[in-house]
Each structure stands twice: as C-alpha cells, then as structure tokens.
Protein backbone atom coordinates (compact mmCIF):
# COMPACT_ATOMS: atom_id res chain seq x y z
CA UNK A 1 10.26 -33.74 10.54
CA UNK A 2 7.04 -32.41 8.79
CA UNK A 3 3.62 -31.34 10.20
CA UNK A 4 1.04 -33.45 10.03
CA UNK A 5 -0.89 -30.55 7.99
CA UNK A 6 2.21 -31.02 5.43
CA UNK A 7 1.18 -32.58 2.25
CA UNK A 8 3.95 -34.80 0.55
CA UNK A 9 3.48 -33.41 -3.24
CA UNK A 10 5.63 -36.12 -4.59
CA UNK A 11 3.26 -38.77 -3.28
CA UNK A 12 0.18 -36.95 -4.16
CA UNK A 13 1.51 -35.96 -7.90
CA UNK A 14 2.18 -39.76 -7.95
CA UNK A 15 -1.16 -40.62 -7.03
CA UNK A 16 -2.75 -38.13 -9.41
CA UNK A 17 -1.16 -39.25 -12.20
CA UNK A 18 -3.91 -42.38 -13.03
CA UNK A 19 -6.79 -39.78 -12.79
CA UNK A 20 -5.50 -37.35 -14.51
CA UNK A 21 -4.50 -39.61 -17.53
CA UNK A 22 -7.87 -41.39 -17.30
CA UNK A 23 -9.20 -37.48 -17.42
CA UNK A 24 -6.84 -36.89 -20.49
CA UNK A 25 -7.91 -39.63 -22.56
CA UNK A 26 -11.93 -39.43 -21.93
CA UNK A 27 -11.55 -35.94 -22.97
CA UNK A 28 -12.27 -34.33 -19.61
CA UNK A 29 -8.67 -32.43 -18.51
CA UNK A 30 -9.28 -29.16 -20.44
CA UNK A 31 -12.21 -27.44 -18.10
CA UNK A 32 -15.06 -25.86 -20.91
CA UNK A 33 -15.14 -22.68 -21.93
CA UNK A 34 -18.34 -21.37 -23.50
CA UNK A 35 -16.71 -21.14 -27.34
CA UNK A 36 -15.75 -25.41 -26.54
CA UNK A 37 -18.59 -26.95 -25.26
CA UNK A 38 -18.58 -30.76 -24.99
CA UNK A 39 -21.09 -32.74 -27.49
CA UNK A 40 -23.24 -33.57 -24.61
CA UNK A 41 -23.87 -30.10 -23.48
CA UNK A 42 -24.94 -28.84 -26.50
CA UNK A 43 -27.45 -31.09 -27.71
CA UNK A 44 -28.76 -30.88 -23.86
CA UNK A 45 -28.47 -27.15 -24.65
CA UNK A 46 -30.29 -27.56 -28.04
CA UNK A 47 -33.16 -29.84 -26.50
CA UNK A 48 -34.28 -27.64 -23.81
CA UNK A 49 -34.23 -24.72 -26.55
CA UNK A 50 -36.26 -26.69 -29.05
CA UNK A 51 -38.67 -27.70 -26.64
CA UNK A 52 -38.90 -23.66 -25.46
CA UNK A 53 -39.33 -23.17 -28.63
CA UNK A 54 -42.01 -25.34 -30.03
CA UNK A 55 -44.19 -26.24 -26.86
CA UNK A 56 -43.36 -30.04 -27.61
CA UNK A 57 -41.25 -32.60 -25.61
CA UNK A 58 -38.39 -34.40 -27.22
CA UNK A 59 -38.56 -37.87 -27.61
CA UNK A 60 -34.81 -38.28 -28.41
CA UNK A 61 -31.35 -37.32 -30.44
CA UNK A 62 -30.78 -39.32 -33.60
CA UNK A 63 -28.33 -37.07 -35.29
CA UNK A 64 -25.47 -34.97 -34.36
CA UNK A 65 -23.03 -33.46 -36.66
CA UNK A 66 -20.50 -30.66 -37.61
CA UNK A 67 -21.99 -28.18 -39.95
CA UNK A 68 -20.26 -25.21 -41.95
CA UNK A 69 -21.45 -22.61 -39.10
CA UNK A 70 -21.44 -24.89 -35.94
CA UNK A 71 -23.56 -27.73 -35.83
CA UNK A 72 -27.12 -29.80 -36.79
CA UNK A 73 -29.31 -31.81 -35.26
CA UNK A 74 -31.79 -35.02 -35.86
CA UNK A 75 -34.47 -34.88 -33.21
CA UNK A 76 -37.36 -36.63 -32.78
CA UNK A 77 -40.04 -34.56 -31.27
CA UNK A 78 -43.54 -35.44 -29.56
CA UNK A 79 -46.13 -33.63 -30.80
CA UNK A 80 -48.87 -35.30 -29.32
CA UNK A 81 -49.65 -37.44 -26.85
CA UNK A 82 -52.35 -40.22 -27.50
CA UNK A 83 -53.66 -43.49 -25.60
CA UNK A 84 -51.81 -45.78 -26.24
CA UNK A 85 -48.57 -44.12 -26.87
CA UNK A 86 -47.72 -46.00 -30.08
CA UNK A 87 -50.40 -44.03 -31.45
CA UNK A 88 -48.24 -41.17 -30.54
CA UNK A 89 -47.57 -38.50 -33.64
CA UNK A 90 -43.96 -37.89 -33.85
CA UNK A 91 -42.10 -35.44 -35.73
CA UNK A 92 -38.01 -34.98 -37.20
CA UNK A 93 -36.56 -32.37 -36.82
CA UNK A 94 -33.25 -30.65 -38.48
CA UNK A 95 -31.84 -28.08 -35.90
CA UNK A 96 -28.92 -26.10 -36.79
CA UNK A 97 -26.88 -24.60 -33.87
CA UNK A 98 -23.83 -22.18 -33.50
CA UNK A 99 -20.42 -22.86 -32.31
CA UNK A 100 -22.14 -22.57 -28.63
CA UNK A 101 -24.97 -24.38 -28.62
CA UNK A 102 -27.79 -22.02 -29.94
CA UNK A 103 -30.55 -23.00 -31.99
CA UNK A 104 -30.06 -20.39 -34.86
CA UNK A 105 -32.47 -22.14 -36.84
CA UNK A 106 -34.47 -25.57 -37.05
CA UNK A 107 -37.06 -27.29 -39.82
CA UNK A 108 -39.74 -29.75 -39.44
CA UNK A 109 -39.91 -33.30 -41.71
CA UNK A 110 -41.87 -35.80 -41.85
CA UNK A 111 -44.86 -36.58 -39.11
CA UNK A 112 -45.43 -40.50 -38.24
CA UNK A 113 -46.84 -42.58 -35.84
CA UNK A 114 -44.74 -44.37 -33.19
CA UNK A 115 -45.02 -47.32 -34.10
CA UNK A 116 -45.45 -46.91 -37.73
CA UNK A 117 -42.11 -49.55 -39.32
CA UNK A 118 -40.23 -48.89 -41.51
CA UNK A 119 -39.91 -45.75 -44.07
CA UNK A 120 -41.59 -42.86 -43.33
CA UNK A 121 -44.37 -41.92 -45.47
C-alpha cells in the first residue's frame, strides 16, 4: 500500500514523455548556458544594446546570420520620429556580435523614408 504523498514514477515518466519530446524537437530540452544562447535571446540581447548604444529605437530584425567570430545583424533603426510616421527616417544597420550576444561592433547604411518603395537610394 503506498502513501498518498507517494508519487508513482512509472506513471509520471509515462506522462512526461510527450513534453519532453515536444521539448526535444522545438529545441528547448538542453537548459542555456551563456556560451549557447538561443537565436531569440541574442538578437533581443543585441537590440537593447544597439539601442543603448545609439539613443535610437529599433524598428525591427531583418537579418540574422552566423559570422566567422559569432554572429551579424540587419536592423532597421528609427532615427527620427516625424508626423506622420511614414515620413519617419529610418536607418540599416550591420551589427556584428560574439558567440554571446555582444555587440562587438556595428555600421550604419543607407537612411530612407518609411514609406519610400522600393530600392533604397
């Protein structure tokens, strides 16, 4: 006879199992160590950095890629603000980080309007 604060294992390992495949296959079993982070945190890393580092929001991530020394960035950055906001200037950005998620480096392109079609000019 077992206590009613005895857990059946064998039950609960069976139970498990559907998670912990479903967890196994989206990638999400191994917990993250700093040198492993998932894609996600790093550009979330890499945006709040950016926008420490240049005073301007981010409008959004076009880009993401494995580089030679970790990894680069497309970002499209605000860099003002203007009534109404297709008249907003926008900026790309190339942002290189490390293996971690640091911005060890980043470069301006082009400026545009927001709703300026088509190639950038």
């Amino acid at each position: 006879m077992t206590d009613s604060n005895d857990v059946d294992l064998g039950e609960h390992a069976m139970r498990a199992a559907p998670a912990q495949q479903l967890a196994t296959d989206l990638g999400l079993s191994e917990p993250t160590a700093p040198d492993r982070r998932q894609p996600f945190e790093l550009i979330s890393r890499a945006k709040a950095q950016l926008q420490h580092l240049t005073g301007y929001g981010i409008d959004s991530v076009s880009g993401f890629e494995r580089a030679d020394t970790g990894w680069r960035l497309s970002v499209t950055v605000i860099e003002l603000h203007r009534i109404p906001a297709a008249t907003d200037v926008l900026a790309s950005y190339e942002v290189d980080l490390d293996e971690v998620g640091n911005i060890t480096g980043y470069h301006r392109g082009k400026r545009y309007f927001r709703d300026q079609v088509g190639d950038i000019l």
